[in-house]
N, C-alpha and C. Protein backbone atom coordinates (compact mmCIF):
# COMPACT_ATOMS: atom_id res chain seq x y z
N UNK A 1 3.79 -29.32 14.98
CA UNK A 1 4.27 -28.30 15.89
C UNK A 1 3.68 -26.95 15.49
N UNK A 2 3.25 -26.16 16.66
CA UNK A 2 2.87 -24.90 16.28
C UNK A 2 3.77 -24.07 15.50
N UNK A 3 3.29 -22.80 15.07
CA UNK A 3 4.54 -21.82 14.69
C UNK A 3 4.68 -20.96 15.38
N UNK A 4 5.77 -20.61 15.81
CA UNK A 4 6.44 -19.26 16.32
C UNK A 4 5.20 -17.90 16.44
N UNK A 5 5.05 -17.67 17.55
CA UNK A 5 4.29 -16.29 17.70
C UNK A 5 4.98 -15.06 17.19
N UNK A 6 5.33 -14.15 16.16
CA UNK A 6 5.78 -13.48 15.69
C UNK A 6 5.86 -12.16 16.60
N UNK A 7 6.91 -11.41 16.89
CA UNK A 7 7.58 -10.81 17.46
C UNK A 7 7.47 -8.86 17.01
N UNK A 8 6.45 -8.51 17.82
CA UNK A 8 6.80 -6.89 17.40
C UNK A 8 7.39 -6.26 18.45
N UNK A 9 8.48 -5.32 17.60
CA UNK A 9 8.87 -4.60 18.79
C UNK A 9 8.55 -3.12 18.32
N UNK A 10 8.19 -2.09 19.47
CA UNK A 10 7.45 -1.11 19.48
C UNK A 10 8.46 -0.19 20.00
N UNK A 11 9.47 0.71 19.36
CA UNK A 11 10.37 1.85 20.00
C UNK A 11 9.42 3.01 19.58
N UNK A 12 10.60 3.82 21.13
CA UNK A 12 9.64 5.23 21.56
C UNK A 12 10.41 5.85 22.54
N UNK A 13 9.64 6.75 23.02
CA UNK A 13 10.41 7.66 23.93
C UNK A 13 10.18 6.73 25.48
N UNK A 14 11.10 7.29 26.24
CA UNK A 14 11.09 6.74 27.86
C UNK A 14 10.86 8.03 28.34
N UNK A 15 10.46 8.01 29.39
CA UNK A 15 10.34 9.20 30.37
C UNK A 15 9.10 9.67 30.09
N UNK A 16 8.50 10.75 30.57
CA UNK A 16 7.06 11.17 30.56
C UNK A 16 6.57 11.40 28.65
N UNK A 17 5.42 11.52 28.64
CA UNK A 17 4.94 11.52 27.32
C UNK A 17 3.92 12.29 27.18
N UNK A 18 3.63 12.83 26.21
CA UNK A 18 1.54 13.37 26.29
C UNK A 18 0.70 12.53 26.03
N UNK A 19 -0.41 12.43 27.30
CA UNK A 19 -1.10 11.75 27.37
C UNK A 19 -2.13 10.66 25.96
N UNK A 20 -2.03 11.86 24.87
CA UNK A 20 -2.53 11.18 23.63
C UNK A 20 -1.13 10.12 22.94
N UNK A 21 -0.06 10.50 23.31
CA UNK A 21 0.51 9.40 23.04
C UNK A 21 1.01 8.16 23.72
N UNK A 22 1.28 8.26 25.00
CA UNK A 22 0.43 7.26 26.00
C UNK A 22 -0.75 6.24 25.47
N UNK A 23 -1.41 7.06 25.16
CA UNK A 23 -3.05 6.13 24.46
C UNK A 23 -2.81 5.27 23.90
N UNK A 24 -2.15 6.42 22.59
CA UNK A 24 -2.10 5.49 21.17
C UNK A 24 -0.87 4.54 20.98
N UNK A 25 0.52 4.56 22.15
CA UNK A 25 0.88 3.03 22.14
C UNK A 25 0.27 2.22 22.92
N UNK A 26 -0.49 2.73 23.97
CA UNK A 26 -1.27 1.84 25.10
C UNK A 26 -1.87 0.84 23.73
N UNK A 27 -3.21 1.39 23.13
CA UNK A 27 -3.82 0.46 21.60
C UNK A 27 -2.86 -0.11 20.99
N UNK A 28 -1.53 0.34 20.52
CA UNK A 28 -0.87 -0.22 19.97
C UNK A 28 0.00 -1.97 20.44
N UNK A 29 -0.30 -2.09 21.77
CA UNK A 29 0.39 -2.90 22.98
C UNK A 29 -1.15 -3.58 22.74
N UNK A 30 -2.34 -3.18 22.95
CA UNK A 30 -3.50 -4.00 23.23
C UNK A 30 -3.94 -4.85 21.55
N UNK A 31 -3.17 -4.19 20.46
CA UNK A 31 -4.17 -4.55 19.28
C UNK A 31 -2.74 -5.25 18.76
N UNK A 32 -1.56 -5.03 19.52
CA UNK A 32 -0.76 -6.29 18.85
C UNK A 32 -0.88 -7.52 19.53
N UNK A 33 -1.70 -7.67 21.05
CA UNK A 33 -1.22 -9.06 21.07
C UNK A 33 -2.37 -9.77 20.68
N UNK A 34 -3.66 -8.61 20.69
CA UNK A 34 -4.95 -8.90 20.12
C UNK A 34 -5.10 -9.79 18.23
N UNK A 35 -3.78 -9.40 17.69
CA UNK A 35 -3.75 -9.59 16.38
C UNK A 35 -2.54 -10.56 16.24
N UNK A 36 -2.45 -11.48 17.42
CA UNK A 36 -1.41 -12.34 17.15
C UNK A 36 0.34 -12.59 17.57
N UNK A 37 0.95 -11.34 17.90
CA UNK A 37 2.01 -10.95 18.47
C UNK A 37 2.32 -10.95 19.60
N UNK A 38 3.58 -11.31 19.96
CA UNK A 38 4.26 -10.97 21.35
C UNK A 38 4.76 -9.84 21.02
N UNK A 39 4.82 -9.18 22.25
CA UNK A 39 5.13 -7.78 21.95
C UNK A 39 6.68 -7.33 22.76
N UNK A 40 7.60 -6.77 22.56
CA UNK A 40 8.69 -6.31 22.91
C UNK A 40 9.51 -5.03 22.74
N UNK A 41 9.74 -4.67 24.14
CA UNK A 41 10.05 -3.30 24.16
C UNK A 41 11.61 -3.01 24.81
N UNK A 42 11.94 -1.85 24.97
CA UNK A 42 13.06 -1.66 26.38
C UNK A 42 12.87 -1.77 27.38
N UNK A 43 11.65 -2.19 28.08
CA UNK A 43 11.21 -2.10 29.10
C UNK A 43 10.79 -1.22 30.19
N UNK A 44 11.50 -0.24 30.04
CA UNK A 44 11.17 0.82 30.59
C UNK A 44 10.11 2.09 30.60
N UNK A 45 10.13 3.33 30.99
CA UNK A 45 8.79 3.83 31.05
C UNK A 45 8.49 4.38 29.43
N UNK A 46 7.41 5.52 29.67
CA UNK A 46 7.13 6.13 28.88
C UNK A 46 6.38 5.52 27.45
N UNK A 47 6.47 5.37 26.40
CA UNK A 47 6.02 4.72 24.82
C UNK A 47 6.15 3.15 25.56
N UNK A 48 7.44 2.68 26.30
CA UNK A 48 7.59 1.51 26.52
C UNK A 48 6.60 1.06 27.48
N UNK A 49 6.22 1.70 28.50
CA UNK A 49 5.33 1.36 29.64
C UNK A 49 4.30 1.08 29.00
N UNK A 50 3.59 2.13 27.83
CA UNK A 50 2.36 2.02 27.63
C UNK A 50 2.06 1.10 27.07
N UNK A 51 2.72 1.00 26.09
CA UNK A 51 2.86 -0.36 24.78
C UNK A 51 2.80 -1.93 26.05
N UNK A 52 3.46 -2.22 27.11
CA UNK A 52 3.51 -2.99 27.64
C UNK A 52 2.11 -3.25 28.26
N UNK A 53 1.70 -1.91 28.88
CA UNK A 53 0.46 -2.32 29.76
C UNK A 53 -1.28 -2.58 28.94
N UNK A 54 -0.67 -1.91 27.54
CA UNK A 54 -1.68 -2.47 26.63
C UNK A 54 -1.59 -3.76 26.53
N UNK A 55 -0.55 -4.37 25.81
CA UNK A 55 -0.34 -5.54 25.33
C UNK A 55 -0.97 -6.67 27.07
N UNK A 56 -0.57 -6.21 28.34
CA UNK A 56 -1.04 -6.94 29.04
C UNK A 56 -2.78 -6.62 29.80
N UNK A 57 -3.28 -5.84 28.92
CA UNK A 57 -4.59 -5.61 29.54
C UNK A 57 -5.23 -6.24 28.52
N UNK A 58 -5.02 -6.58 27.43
CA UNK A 58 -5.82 -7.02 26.30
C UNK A 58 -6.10 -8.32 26.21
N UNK A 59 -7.57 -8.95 26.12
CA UNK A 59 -8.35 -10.09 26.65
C UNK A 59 -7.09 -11.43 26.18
N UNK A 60 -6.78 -11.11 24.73
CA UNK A 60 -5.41 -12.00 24.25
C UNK A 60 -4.42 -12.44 25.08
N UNK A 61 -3.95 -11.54 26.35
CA UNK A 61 -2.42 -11.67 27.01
C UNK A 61 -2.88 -13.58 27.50
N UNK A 62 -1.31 -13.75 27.40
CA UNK A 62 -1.06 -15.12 28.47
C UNK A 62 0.46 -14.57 28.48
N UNK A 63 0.60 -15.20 29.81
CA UNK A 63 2.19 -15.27 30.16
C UNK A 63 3.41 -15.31 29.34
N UNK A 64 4.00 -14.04 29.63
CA UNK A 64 5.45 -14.41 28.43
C UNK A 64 4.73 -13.68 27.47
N UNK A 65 4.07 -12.96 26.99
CA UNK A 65 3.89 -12.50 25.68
C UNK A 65 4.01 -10.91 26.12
N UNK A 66 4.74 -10.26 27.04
CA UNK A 66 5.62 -8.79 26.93
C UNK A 66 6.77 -9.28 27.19
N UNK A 67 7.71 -8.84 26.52
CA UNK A 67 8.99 -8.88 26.95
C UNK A 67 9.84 -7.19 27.16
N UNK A 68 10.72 -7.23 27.63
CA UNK A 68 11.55 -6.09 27.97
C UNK A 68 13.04 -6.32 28.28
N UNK A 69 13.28 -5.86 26.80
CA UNK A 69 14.77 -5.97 27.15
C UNK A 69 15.53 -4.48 27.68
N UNK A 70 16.21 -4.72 28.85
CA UNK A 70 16.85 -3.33 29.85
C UNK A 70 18.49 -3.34 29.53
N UNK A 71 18.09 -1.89 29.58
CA UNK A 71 19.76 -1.01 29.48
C UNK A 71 20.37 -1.80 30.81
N UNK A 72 19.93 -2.19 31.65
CA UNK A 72 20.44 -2.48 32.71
C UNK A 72 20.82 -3.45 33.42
N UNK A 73 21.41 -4.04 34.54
CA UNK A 73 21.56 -5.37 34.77
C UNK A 73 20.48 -5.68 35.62
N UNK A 74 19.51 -4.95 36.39
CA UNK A 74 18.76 -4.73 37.30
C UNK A 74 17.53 -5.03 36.83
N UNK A 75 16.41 -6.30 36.84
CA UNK A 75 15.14 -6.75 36.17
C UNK A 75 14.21 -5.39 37.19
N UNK A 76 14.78 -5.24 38.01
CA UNK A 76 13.43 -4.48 38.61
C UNK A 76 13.39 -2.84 38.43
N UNK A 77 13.81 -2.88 37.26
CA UNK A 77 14.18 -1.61 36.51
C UNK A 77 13.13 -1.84 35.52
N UNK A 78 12.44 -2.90 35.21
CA UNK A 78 11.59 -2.83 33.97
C UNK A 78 9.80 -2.24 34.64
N UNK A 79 9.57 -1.92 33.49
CA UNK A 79 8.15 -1.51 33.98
C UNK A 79 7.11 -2.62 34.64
N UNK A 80 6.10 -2.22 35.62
CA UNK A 80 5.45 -3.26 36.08
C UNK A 80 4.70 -4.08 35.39
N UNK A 81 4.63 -3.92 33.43
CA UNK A 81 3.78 -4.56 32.62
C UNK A 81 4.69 -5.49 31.93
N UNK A 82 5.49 -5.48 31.94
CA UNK A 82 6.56 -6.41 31.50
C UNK A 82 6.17 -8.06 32.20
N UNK A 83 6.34 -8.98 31.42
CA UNK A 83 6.77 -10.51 31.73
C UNK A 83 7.77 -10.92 32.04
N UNK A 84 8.68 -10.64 30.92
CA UNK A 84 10.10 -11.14 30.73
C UNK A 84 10.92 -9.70 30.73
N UNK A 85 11.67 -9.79 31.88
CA UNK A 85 12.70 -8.94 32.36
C UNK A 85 13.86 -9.66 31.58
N UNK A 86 14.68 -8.70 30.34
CA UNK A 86 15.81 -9.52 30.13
C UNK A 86 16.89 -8.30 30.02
N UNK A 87 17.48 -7.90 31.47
CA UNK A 87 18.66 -7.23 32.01
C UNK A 87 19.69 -7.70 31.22
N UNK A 88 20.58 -6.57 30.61
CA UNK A 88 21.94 -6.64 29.74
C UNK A 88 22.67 -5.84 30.13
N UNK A 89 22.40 -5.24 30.91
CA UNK A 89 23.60 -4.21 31.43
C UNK A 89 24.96 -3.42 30.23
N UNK A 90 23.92 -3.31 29.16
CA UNK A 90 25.08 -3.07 28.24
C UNK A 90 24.44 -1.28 27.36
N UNK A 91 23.41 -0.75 28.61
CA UNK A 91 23.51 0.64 28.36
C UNK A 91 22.60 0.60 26.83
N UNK A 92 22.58 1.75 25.90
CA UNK A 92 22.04 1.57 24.85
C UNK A 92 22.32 0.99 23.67
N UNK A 93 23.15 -0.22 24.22
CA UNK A 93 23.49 -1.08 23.00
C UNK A 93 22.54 -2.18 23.15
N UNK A 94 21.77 -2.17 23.91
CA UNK A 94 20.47 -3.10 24.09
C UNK A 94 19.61 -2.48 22.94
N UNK A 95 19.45 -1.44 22.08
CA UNK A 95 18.69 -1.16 21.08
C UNK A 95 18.89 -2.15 20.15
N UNK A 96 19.97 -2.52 19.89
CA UNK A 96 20.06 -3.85 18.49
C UNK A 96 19.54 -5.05 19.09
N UNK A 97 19.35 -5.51 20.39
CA UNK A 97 18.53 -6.72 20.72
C UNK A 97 17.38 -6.54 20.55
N UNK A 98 17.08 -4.86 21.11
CA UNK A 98 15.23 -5.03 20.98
C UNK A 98 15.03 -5.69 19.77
N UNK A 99 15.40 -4.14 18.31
CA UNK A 99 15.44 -5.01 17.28
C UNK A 99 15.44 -6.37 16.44
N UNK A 100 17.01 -6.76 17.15
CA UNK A 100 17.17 -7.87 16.52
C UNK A 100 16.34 -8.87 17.15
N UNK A 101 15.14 -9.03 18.09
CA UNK A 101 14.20 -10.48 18.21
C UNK A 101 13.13 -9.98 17.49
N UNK A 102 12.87 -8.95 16.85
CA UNK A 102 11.72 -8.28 16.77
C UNK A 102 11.60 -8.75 14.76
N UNK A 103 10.72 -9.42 14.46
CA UNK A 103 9.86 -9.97 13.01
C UNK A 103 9.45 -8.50 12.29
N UNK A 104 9.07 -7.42 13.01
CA UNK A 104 8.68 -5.94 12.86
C UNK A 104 8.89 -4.97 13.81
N UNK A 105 8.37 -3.98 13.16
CA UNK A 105 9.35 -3.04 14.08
C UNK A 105 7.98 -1.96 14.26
N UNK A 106 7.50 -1.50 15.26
CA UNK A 106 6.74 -0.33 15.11
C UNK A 106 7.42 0.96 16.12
N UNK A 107 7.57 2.31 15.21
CA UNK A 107 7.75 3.25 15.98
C UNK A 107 6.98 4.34 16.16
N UNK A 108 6.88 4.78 17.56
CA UNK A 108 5.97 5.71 18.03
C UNK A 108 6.80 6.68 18.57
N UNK A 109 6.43 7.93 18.05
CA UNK A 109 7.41 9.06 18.43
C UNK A 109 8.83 9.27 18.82
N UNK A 110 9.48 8.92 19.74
CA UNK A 110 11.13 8.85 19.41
C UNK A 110 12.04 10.17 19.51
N UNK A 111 13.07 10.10 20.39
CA UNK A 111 14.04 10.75 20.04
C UNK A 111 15.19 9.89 19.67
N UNK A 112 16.95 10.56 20.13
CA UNK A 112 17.87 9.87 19.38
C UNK A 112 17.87 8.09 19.70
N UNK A 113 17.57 7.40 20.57
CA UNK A 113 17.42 6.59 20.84
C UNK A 113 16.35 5.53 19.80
N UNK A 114 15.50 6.19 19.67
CA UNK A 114 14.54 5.54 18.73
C UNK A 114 14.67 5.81 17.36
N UNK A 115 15.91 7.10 16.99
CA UNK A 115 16.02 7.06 15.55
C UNK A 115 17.31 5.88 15.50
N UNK A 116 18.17 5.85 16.67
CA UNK A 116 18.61 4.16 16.55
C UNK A 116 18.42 3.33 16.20
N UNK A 117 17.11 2.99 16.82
CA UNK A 117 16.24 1.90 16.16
C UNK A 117 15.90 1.66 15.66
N UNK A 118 15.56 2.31 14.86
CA UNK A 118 14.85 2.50 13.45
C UNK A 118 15.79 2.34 12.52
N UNK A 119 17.28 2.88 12.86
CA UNK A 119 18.20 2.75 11.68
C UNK A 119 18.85 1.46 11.81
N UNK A 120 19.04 0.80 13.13
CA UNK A 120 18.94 -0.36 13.26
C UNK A 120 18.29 -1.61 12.60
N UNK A 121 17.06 -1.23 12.89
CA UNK A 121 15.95 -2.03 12.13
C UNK A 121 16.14 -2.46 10.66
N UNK A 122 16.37 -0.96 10.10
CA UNK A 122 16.92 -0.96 8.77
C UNK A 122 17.96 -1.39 8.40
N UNK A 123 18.89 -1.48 8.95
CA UNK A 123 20.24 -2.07 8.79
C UNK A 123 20.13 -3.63 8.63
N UNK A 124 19.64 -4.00 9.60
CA UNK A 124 19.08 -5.83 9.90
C UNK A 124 17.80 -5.98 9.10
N UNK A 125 17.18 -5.10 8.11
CA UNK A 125 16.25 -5.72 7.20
C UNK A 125 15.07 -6.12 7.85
N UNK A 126 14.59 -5.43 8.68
CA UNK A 126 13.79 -5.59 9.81
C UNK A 126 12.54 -4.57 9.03
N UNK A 127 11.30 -5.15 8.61
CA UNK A 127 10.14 -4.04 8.46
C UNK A 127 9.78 -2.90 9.29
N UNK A 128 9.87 -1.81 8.95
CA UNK A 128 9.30 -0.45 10.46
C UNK A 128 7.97 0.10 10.18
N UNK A 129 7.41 0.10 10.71
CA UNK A 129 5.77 0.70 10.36
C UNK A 129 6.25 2.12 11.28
N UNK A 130 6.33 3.10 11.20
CA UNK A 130 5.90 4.17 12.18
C UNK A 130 5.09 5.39 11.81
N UNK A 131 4.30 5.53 13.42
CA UNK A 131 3.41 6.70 13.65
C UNK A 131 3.42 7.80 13.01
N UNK A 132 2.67 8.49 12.26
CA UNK A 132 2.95 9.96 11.85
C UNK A 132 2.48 10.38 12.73
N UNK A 133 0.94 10.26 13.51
CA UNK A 133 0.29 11.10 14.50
C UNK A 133 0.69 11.52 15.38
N UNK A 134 2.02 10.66 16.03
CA UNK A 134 2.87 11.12 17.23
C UNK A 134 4.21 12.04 17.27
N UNK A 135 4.57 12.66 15.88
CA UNK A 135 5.40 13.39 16.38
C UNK A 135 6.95 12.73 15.94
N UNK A 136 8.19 13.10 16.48
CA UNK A 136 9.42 12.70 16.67
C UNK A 136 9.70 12.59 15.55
N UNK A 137 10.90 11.29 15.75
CA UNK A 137 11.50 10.27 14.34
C UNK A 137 10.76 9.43 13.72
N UNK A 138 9.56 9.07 14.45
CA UNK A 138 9.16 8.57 13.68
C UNK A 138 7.84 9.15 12.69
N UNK A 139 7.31 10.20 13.01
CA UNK A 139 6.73 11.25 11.94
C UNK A 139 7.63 11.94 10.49
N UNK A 140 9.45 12.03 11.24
CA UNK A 140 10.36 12.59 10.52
C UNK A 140 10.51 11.61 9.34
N UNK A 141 10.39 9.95 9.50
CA UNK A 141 10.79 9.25 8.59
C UNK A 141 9.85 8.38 7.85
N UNK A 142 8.63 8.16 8.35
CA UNK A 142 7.23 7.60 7.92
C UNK A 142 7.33 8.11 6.71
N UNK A 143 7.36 6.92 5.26
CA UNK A 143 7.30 7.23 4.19
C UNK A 143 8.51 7.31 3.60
N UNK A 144 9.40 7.53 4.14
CA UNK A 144 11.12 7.52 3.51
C UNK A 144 11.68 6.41 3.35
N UNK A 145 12.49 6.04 2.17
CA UNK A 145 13.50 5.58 1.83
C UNK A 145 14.38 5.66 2.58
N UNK A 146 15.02 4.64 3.47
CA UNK A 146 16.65 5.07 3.76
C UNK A 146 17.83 5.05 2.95
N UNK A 147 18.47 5.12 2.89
CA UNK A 147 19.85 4.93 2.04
C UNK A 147 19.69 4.68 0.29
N UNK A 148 19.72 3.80 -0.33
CA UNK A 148 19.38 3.32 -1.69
C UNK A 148 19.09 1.65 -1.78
N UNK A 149 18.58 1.14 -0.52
CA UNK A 149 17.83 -0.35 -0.62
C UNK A 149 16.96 -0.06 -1.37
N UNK A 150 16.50 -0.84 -2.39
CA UNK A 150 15.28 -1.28 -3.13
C UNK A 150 14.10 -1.63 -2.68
N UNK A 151 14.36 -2.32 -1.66
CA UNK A 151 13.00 -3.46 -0.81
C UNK A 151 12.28 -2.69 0.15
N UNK A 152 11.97 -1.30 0.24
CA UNK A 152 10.91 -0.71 0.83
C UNK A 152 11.20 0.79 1.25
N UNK A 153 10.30 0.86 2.02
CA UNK A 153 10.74 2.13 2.96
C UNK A 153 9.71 1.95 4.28
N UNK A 154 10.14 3.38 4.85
CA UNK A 154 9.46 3.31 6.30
C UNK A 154 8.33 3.21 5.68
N UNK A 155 7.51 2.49 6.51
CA UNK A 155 6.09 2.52 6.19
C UNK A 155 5.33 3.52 7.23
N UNK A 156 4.41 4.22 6.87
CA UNK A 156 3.61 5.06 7.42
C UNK A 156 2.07 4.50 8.11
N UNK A 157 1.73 4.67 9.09
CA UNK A 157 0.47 4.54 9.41
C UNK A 157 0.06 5.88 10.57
N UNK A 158 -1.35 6.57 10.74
CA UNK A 158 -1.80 7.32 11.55
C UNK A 158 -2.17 7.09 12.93
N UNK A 159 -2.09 5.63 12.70
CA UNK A 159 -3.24 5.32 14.20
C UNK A 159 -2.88 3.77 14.54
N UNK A 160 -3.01 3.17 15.98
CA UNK A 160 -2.48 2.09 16.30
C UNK A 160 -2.99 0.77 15.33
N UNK A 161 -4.74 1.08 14.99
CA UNK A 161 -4.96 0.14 14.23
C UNK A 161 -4.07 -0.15 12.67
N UNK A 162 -4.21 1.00 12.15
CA UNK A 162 -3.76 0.81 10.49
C UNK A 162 -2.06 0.66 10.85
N UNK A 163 -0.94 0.90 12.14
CA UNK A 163 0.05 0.59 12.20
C UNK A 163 0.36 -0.83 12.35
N UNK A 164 -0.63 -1.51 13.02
CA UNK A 164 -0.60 -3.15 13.52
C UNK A 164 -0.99 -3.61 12.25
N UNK A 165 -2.03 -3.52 11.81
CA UNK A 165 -2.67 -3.93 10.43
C UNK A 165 -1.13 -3.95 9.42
N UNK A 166 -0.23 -3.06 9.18
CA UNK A 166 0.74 -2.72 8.26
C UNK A 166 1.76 -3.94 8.56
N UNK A 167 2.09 -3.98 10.02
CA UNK A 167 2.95 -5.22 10.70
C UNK A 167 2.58 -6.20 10.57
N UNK A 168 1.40 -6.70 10.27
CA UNK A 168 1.10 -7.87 9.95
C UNK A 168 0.80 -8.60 8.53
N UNK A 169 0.56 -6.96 7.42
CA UNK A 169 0.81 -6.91 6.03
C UNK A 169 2.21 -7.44 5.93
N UNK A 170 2.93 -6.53 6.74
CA UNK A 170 4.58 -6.72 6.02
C UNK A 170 4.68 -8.21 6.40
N UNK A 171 4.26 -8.72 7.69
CA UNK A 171 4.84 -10.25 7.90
C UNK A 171 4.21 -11.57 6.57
N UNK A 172 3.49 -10.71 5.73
CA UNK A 172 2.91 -11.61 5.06
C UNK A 172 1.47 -12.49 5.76
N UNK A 173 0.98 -12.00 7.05
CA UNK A 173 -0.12 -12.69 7.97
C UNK A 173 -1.37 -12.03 7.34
């Protein structure tokens, strides 16, 4: 039997973005499924859109490998790069699902929502690679220790490649 396609999920901001960060999750969506990953987001716009429409423009995609899990009960609330619409209608407590299917965690810029996730992540022992180049929470915490766990810290990367490269260090791939 094969093994399990390993699971990144990519938090970020929703709603409009600057165009250089647009880009650099767009690469980040194209060079994770390029490097082996299904990729999973909130589904929605902004860091999430881009990350999605990478991951499905990249020669790698087959069916089912974006997923999007929504604040909402409504699938046609997810962005048009999405596969798997998975509506929860449970508002931003859908942040611990992204998480919790997610093998790694990559974050790209972020407000309170994505420092959720991240503390989430951490909570569930979940690896986080995040962006310094972009700004937010996840520039604020790239390189930090949270709390007094032993077994790591945020991991830092500049750019979509050396962030995917790190996610696939941490998975041991």
């Amino acid at each position: 039997m094969e093994r399990r396609r390993p699971v990144l999920s990519v938090v970020g901001n929703s709603g409009p973005v600057p165009q250089e960060v647009f880009d650099l999750a767009y690469d980040v969506g194209r060079r994770a499924v390029d490097a082996g990953f299904r990729v999973a987001t909130g589904g929605l716009d902004g860091v999430m859109e881009a990350v999605s429409r990478g991951a499905r423009e990249s020669p790698g995609w087959t069916e089912g490998m974006v997923v999007g899990v929504l604040p909402t009960l409504h699938a046609d609330s997810a962005n048009p790069w999405v596969d798997i619409a998975i509506p929860t209608g449970i508002g931003l407590a859908r942040n611990a699902l992204v998480v919790a299917i997610a093998d790694v965690v990559i974050a790209v810029r972020g407000g309170s929502g994505t420092l959720s996730e991240i503390a989430l992540a951490w909570q569930f022992g979940k690896p986080v690679v995040a962006i310094t180049s972009t700004g937010g929470w996840a520039a604020e915490l790239a390189g930090r220790q949270l709390d007094h766990r032993r077994d790591g810290i945020v991991e830092a990367a500049a750019t979509a490649a050396e962030a995917v490269a790190k996610a696939r260090e941490l998975l041991g791939s």
